[in-house]
C-alpha atoms as a PDB file:
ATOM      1  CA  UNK A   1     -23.297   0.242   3.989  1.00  0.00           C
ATOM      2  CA  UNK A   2     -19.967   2.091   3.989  1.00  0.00           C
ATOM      3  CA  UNK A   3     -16.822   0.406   2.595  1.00  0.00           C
ATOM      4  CA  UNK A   4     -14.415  -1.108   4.738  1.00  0.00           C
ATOM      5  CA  UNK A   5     -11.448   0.838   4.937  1.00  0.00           C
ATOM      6  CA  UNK A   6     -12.665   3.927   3.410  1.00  0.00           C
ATOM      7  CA  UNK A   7     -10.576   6.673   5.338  1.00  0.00           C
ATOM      8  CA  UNK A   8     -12.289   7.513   8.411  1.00  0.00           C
ATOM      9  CA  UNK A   9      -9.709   8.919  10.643  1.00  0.00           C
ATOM     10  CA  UNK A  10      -7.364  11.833   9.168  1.00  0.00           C
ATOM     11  CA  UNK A  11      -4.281  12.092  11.254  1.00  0.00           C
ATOM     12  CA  UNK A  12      -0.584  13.323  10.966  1.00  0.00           C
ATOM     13  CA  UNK A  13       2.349  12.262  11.569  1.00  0.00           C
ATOM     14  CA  UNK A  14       1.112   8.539  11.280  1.00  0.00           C
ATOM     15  CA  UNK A  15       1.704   5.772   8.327  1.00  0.00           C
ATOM     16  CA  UNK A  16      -0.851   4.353   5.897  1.00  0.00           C
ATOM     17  CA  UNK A  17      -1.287   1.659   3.420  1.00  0.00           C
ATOM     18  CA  UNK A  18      -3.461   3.017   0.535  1.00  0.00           C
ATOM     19  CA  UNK A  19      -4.817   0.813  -2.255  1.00  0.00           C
ATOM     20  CA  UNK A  20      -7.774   1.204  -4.907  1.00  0.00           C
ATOM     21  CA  UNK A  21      -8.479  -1.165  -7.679  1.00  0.00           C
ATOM     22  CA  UNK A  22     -10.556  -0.485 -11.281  1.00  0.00           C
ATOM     23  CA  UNK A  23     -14.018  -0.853 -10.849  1.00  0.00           C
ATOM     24  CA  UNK A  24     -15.323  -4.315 -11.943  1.00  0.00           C
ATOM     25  CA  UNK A  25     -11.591  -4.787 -11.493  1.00  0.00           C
ATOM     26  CA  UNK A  26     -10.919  -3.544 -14.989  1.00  0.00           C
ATOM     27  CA  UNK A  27      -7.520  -2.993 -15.754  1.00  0.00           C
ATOM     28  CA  UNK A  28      -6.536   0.925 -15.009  1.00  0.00           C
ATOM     29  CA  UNK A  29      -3.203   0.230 -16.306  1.00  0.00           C
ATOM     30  CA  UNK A  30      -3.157  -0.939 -19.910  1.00  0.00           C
ATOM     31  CA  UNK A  31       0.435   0.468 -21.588  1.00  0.00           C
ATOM     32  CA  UNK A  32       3.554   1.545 -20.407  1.00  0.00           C
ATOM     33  CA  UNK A  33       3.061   4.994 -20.970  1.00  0.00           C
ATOM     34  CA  UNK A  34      -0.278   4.952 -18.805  1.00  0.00           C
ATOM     35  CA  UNK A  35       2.088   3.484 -15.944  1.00  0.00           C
ATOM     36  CA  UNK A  36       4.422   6.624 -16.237  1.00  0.00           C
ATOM     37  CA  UNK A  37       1.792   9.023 -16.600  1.00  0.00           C
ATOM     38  CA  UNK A  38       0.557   7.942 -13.284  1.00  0.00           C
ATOM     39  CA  UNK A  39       4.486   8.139 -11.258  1.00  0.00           C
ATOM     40  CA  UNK A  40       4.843  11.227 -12.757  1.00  0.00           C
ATOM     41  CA  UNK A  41       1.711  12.216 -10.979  1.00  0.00           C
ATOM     42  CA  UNK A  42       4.069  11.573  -7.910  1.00  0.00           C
ATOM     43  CA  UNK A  43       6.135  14.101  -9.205  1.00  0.00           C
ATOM     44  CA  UNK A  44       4.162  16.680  -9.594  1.00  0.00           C
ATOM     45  CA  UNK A  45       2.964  16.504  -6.148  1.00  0.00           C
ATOM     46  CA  UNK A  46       5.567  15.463  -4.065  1.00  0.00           C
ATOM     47  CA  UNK A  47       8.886  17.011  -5.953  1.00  0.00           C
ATOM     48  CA  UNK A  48      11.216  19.221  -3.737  1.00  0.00           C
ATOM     49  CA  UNK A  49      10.164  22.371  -5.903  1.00  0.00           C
ATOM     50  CA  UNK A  50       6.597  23.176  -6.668  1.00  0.00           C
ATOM     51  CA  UNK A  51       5.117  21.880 -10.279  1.00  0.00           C
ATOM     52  CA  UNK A  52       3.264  23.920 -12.460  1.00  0.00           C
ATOM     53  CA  UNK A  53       1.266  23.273 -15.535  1.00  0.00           C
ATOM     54  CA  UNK A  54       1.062  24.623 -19.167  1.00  0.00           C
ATOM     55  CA  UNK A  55       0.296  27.957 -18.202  1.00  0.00           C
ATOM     56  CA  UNK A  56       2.068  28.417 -14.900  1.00  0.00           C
ATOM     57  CA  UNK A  57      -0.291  27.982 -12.229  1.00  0.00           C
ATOM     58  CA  UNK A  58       1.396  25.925  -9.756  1.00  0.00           C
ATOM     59  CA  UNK A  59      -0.132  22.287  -8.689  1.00  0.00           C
ATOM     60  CA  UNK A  60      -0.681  21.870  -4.945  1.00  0.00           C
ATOM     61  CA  UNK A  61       2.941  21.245  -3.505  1.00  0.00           C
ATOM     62  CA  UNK A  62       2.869  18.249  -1.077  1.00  0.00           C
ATOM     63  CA  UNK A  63       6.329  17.344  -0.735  1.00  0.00           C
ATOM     64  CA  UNK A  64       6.887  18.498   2.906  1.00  0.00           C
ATOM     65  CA  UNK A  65       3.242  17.069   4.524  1.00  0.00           C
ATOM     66  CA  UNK A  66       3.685  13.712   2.652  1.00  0.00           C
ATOM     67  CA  UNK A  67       6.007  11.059   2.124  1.00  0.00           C
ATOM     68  CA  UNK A  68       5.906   8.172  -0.467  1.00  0.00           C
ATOM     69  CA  UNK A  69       7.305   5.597   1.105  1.00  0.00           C
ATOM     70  CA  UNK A  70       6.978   2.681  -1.365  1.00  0.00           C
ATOM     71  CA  UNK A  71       4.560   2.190  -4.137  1.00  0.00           C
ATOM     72  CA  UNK A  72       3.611  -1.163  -6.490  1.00  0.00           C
ATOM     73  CA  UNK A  73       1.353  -1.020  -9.672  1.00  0.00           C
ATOM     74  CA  UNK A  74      -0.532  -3.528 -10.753  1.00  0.00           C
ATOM     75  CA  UNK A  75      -2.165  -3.444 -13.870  1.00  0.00           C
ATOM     76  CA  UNK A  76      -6.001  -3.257 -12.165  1.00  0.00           C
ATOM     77  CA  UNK A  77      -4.976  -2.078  -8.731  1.00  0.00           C
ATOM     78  CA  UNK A  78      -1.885  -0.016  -6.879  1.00  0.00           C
ATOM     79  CA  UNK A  79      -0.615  -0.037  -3.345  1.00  0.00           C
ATOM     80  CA  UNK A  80       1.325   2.526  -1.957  1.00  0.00           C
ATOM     81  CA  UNK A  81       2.499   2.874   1.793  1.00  0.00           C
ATOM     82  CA  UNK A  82       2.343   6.541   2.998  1.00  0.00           C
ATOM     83  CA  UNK A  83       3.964   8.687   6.131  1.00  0.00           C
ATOM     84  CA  UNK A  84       1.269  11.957   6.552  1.00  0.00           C
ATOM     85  CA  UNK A  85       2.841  14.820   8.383  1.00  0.00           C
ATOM     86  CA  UNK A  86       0.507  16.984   8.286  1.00  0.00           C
ATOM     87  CA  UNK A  87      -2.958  16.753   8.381  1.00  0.00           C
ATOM     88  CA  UNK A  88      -5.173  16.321   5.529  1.00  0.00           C
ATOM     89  CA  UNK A  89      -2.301  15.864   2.954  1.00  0.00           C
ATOM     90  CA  UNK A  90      -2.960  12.547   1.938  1.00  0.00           C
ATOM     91  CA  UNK A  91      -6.811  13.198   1.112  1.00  0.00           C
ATOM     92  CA  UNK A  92      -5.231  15.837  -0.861  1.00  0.00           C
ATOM     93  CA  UNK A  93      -2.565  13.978  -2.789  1.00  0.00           C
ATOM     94  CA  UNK A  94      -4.898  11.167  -3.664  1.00  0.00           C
ATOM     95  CA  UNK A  95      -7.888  13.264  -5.165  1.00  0.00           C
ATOM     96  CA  UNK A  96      -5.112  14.897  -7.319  1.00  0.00           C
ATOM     97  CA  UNK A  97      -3.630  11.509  -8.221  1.00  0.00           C
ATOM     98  CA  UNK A  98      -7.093   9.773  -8.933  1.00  0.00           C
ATOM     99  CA  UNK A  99      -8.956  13.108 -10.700  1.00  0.00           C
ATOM    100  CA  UNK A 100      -6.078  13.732 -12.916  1.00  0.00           C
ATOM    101  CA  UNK A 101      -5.264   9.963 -13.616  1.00  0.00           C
ATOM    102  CA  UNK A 102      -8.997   9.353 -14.472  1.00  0.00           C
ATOM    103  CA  UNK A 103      -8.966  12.597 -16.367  1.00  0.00           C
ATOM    104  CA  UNK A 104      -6.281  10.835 -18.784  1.00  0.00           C
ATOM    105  CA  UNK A 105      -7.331   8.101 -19.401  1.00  0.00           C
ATOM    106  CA  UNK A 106     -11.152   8.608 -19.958  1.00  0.00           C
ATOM    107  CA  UNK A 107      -9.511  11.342 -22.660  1.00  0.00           C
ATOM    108  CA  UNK A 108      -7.285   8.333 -23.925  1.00  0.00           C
ATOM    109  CA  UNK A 109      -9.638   5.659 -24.450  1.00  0.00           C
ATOM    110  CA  UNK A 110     -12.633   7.910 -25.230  1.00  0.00           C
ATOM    111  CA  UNK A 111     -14.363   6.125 -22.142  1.00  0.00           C
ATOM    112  CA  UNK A 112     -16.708   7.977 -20.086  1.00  0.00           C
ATOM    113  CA  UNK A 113     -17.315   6.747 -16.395  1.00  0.00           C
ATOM    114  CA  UNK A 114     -15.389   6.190 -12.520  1.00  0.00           C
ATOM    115  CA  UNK A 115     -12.328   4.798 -13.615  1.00  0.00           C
ATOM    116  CA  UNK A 116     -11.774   3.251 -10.230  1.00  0.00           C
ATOM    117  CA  UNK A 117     -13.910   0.807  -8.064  1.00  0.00           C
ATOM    118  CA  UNK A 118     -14.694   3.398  -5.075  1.00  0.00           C
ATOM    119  CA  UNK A 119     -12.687   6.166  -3.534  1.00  0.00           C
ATOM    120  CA  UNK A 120      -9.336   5.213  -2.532  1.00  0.00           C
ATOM    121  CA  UNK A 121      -8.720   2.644   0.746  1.00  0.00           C
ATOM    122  CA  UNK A 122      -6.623   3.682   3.772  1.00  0.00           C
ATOM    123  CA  UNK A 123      -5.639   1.364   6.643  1.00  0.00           C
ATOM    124  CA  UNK A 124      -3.765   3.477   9.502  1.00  0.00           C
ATOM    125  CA  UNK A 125      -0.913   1.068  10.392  1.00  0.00           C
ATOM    126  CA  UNK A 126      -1.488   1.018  14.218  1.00  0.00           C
ATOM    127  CA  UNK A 127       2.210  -0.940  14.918  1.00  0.00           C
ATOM    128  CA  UNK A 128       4.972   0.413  14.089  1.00  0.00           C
ATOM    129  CA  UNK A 129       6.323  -3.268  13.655  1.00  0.00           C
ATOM    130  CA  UNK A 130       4.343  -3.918  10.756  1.00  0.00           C
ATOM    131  CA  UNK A 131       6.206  -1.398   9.075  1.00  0.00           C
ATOM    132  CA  UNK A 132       8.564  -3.542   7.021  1.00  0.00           C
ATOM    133  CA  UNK A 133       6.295  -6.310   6.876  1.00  0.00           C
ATOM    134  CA  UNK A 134       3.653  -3.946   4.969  1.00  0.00           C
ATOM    135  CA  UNK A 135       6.235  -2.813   2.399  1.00  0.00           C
ATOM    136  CA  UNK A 136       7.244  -6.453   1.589  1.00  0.00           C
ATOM    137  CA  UNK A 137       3.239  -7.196   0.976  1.00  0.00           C
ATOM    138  CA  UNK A 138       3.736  -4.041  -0.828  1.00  0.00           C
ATOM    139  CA  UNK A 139       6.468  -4.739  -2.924  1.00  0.00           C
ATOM    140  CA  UNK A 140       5.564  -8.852  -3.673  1.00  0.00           C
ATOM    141  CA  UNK A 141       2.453  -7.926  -5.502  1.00  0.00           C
ATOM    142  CA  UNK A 142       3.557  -9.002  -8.967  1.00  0.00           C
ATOM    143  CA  UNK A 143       4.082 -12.470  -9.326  1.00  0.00           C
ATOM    144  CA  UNK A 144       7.566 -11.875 -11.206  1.00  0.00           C
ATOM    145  CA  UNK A 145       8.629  -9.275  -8.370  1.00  0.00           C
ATOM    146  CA  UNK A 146      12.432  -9.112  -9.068  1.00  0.00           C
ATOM    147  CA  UNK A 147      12.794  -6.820 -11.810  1.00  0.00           C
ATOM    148  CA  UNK A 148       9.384  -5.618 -11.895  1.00  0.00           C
ATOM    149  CA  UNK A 149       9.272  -2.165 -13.830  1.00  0.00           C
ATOM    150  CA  UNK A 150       6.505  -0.483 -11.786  1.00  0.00           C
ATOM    151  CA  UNK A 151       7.144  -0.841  -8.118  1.00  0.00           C
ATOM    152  CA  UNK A 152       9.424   0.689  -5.794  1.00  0.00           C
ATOM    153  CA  UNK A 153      11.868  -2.264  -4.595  1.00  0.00           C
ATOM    154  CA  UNK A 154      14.472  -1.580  -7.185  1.00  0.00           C
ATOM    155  CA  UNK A 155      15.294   1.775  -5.369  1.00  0.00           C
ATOM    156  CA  UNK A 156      15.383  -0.411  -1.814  1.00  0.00           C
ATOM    157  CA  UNK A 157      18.277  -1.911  -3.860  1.00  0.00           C
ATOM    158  CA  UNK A 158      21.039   0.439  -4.128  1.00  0.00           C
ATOM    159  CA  UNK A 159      19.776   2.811  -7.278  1.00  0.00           C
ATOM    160  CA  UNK A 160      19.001   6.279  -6.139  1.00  0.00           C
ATOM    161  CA  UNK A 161      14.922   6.833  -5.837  1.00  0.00           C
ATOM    162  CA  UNK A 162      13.675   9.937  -7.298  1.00  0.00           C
ATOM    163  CA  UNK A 163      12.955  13.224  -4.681  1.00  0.00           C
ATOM    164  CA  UNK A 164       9.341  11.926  -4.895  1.00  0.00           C
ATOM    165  CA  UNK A 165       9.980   8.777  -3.109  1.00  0.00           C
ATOM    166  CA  UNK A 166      11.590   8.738  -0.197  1.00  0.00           C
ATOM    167  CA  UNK A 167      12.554   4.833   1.392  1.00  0.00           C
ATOM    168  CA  UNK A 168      14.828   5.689   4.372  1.00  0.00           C
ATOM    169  CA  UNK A 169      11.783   5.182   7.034  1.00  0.00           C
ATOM    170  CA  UNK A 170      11.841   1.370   5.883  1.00  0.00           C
ATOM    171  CA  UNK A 171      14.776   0.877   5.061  1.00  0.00           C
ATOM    172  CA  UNK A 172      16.414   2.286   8.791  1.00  0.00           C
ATOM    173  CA  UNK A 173      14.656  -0.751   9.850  1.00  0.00           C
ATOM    174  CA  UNK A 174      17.448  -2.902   8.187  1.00  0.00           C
ATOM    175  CA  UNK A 175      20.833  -2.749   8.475  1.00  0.00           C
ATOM    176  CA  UNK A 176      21.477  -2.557   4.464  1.00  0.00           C
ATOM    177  CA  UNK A 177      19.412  -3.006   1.230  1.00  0.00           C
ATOM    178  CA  UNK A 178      21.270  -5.730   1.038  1.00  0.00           C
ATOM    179  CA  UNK A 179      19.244  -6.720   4.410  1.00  0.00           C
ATOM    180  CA  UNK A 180      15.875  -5.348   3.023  1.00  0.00           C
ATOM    181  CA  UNK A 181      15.960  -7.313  -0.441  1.00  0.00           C
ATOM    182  CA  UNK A 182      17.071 -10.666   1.996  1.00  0.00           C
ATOM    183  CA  UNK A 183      13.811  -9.936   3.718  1.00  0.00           C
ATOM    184  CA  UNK A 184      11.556  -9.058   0.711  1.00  0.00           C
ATOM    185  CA  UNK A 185      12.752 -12.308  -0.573  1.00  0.00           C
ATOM    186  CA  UNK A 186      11.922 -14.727   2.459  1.00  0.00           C
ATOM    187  CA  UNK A 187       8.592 -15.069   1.862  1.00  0.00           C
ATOM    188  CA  UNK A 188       8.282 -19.057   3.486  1.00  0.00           C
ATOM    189  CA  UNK A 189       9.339 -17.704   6.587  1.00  0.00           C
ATOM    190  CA  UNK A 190       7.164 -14.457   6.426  1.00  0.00           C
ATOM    191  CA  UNK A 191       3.727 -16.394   5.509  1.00  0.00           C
ATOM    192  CA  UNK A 192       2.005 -16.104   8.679  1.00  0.00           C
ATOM    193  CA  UNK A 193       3.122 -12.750   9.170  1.00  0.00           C
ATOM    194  CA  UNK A 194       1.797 -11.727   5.859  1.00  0.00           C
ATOM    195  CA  UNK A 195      -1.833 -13.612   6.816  1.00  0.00           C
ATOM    196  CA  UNK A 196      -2.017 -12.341   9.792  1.00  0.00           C
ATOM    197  CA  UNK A 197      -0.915  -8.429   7.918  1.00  0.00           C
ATOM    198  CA  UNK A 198      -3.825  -9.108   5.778  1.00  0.00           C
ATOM    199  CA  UNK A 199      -6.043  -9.759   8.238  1.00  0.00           C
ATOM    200  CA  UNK A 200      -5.072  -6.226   9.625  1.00  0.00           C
ATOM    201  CA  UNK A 201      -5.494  -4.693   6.778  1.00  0.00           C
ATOM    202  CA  UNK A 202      -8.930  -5.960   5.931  1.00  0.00           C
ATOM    203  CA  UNK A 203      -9.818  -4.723   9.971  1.00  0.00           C
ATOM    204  CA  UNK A 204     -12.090  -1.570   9.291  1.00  0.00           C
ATOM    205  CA  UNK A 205     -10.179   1.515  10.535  1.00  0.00           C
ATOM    206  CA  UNK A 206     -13.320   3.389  12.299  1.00  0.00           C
ATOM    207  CA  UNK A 207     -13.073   4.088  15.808  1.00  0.00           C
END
């Protein structure tokens, strides 16, 4: 039986929420430098100029057929809310992320095995409503979300995100960060939004 929101439909210029988890729901994360080896995956993928590696062969150079919109990592699971321009882009950024993440730490922990649960999950986001509603879900993953070291909100607060992430889609839907941290924050008001999000989410995305 196929997983539910495995990606099924590949299309461009349209927004998706992408999540995967350890499998057994091991922890993927387990040190601070395993949490920067993985953003800097984002750089090498998605920064203005093309990355290469130790001997000069250039890594695939995504930054102008995908957009990071927001990301949060947990320590046995990561969301990240994506804007694909061109088609088959995503696929493309996520093997790279997932291969070369797994790649580390297998080496690291002399551990042999999938490091993750299943290939990644995409939900399309069919409403372009849900937009800012998805990135607070996004972004109030960690229990102790203000301040969190490994999520994206802190840059939807006034400090300048790196070329690899790129906010502005969200945050044109507010009229400030000021606005956007306000919103992130009232999460009483938001609940049956967010249930009724998560029921969206968990809708499988065949058609």
């Amino acid at each position: 039986m196929p997983s539910r929101n495995v990606l099924k439909i590949d299309v461009p210029e349209t927004y998706y929420h992408v999540y995967a988890r350890g499998a057994s729901r091991a922890n993927i994360f387990l040190d601070g430098d395993d949490y920067r080896v993985f953003l800097n995956l984002f750089k090498r993928y998605l920064s203005i100029e093309a990355q290469k590696n130790e001997v000069g062969v250039p890594y695939p150079h995504l930054h102008e057929e995908v957009e990071l919109l927001c990301f949060c990592l947990m320590p046995n699971h990561f969301h990240l809310l994506l804007y694909q321009i061109d088609e088959g882009a995503m696929q493309r950024l996520m093997r790279g992320i997932m291969t070369s993440y797994s790649r580390y730490f297998n080496k690291k922990y002399s551990r042999t095995g999938a490091l993750f649960e299943s290939r990644y999950k995409a939900s399309m986001v069919h409403k372009h409503s849900y937009l800012q509603h998805i990135s607070r879900y996004i972004h109030l993953n960690p229990k102790l979300w203000r301040g969190y070291s490994y999520s994206s909100l802190r840059y939807y607060d006034g400090i300048s995100p790196p070329e690899w992430l790129q906010p502005a889609r969200i945050l044109e839907l507010f009229p400030d960060s000021n606005a956007y941290t306000e919103f992130v924050a009232d999460y009483e008001e938001s609940r049956e939004m967010l249930q009724k999000l998560e029921h969206e989410l968990a809708n499988d995305i065949a058609t």
